[in-house]
C-alpha atoms as a PDB file:
ATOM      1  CA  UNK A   1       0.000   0.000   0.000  1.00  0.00           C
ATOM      2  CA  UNK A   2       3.034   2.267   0.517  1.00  0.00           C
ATOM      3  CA  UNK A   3       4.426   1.523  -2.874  1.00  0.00           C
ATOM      4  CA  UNK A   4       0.532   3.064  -4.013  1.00  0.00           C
ATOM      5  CA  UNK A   5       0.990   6.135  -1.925  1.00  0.00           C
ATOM      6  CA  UNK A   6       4.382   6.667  -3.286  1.00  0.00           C
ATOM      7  CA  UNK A   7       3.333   6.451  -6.760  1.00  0.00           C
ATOM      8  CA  UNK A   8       0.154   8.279  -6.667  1.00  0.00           C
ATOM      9  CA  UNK A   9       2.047  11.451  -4.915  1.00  0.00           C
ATOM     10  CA  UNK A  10       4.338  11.262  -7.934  1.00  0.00           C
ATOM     11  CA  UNK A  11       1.023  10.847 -10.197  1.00  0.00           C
ATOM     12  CA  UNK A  12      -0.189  13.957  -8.852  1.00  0.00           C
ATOM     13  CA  UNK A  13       2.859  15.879  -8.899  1.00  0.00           C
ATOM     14  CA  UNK A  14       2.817  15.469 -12.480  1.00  0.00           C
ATOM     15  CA  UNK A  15      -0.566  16.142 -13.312  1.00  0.00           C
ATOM     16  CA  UNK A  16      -1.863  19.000 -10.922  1.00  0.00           C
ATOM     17  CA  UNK A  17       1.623  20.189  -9.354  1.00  0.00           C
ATOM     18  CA  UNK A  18       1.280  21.305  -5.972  1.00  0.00           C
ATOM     19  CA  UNK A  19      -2.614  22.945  -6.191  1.00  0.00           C
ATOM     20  CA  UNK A  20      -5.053  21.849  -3.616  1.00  0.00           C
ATOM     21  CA  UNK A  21      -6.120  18.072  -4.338  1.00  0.00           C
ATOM     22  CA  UNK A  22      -8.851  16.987  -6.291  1.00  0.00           C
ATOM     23  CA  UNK A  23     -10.687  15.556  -2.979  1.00  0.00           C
ATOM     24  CA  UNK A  24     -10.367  18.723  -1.188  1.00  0.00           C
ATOM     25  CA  UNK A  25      -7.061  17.958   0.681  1.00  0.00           C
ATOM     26  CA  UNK A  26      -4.210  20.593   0.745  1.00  0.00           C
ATOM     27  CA  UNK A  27      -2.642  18.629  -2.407  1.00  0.00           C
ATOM     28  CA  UNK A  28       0.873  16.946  -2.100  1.00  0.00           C
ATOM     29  CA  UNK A  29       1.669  18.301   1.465  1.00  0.00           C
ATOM     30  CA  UNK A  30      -1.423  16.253   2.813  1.00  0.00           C
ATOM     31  CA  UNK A  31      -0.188  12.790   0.373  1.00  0.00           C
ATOM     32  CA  UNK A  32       3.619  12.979   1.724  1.00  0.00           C
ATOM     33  CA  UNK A  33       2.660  13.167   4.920  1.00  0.00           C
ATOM     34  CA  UNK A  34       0.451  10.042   4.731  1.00  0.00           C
ATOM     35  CA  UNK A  35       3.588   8.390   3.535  1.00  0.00           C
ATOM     36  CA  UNK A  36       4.897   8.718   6.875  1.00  0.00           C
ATOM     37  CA  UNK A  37       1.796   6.650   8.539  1.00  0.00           C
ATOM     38  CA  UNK A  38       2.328   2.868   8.844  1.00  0.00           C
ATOM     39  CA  UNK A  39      -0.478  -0.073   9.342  1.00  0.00           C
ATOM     40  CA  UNK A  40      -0.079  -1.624  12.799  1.00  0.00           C
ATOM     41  CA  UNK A  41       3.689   0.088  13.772  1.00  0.00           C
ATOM     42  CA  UNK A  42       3.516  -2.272  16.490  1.00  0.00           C
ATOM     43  CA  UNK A  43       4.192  -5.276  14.943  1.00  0.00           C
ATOM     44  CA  UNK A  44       7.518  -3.357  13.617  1.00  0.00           C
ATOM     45  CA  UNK A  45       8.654  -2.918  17.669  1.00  0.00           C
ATOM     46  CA  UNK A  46       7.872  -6.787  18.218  1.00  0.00           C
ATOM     47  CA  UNK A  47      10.110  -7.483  15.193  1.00  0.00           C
ATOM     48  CA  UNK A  48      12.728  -5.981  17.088  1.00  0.00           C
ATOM     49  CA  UNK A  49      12.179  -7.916  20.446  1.00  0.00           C
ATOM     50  CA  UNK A  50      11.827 -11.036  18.433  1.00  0.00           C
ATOM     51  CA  UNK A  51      15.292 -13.347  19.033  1.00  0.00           C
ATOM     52  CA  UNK A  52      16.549 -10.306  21.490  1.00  0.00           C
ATOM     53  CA  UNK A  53      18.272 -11.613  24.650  1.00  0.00           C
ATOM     54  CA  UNK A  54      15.859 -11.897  27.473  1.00  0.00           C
ATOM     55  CA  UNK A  55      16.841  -8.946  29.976  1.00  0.00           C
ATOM     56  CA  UNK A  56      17.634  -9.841  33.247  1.00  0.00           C
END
């Protein structure tokens, strides 16, 4: 889904530059920033704890 974010800021970029988006949104400000937002970011931090020594 990231990959279709990424693409369809650089669609837009293209086609309407940096004007206010088609849907009302504040254009290519409001698409890069949902770049930045990630599906369950918890199951990144449990990726990390996975196979990490047990503290003591």
């Amino acid at each position: 889904f990231q990959l279709w974010r990424f693409r369809h800021m650089r669609t837009v970029m293209r086609i309407i530059g940096f004007k206010r988006g088609t849907g009302g949104s504040s254009g290519v400000g409001f698409l890069k920033q949902a770049l930045e937002l990630s599906f369950f970011p918890e199951l990144f931090e449990v990726r990390t704890l996975i196979g990490a020594p047990a503290r003591s």
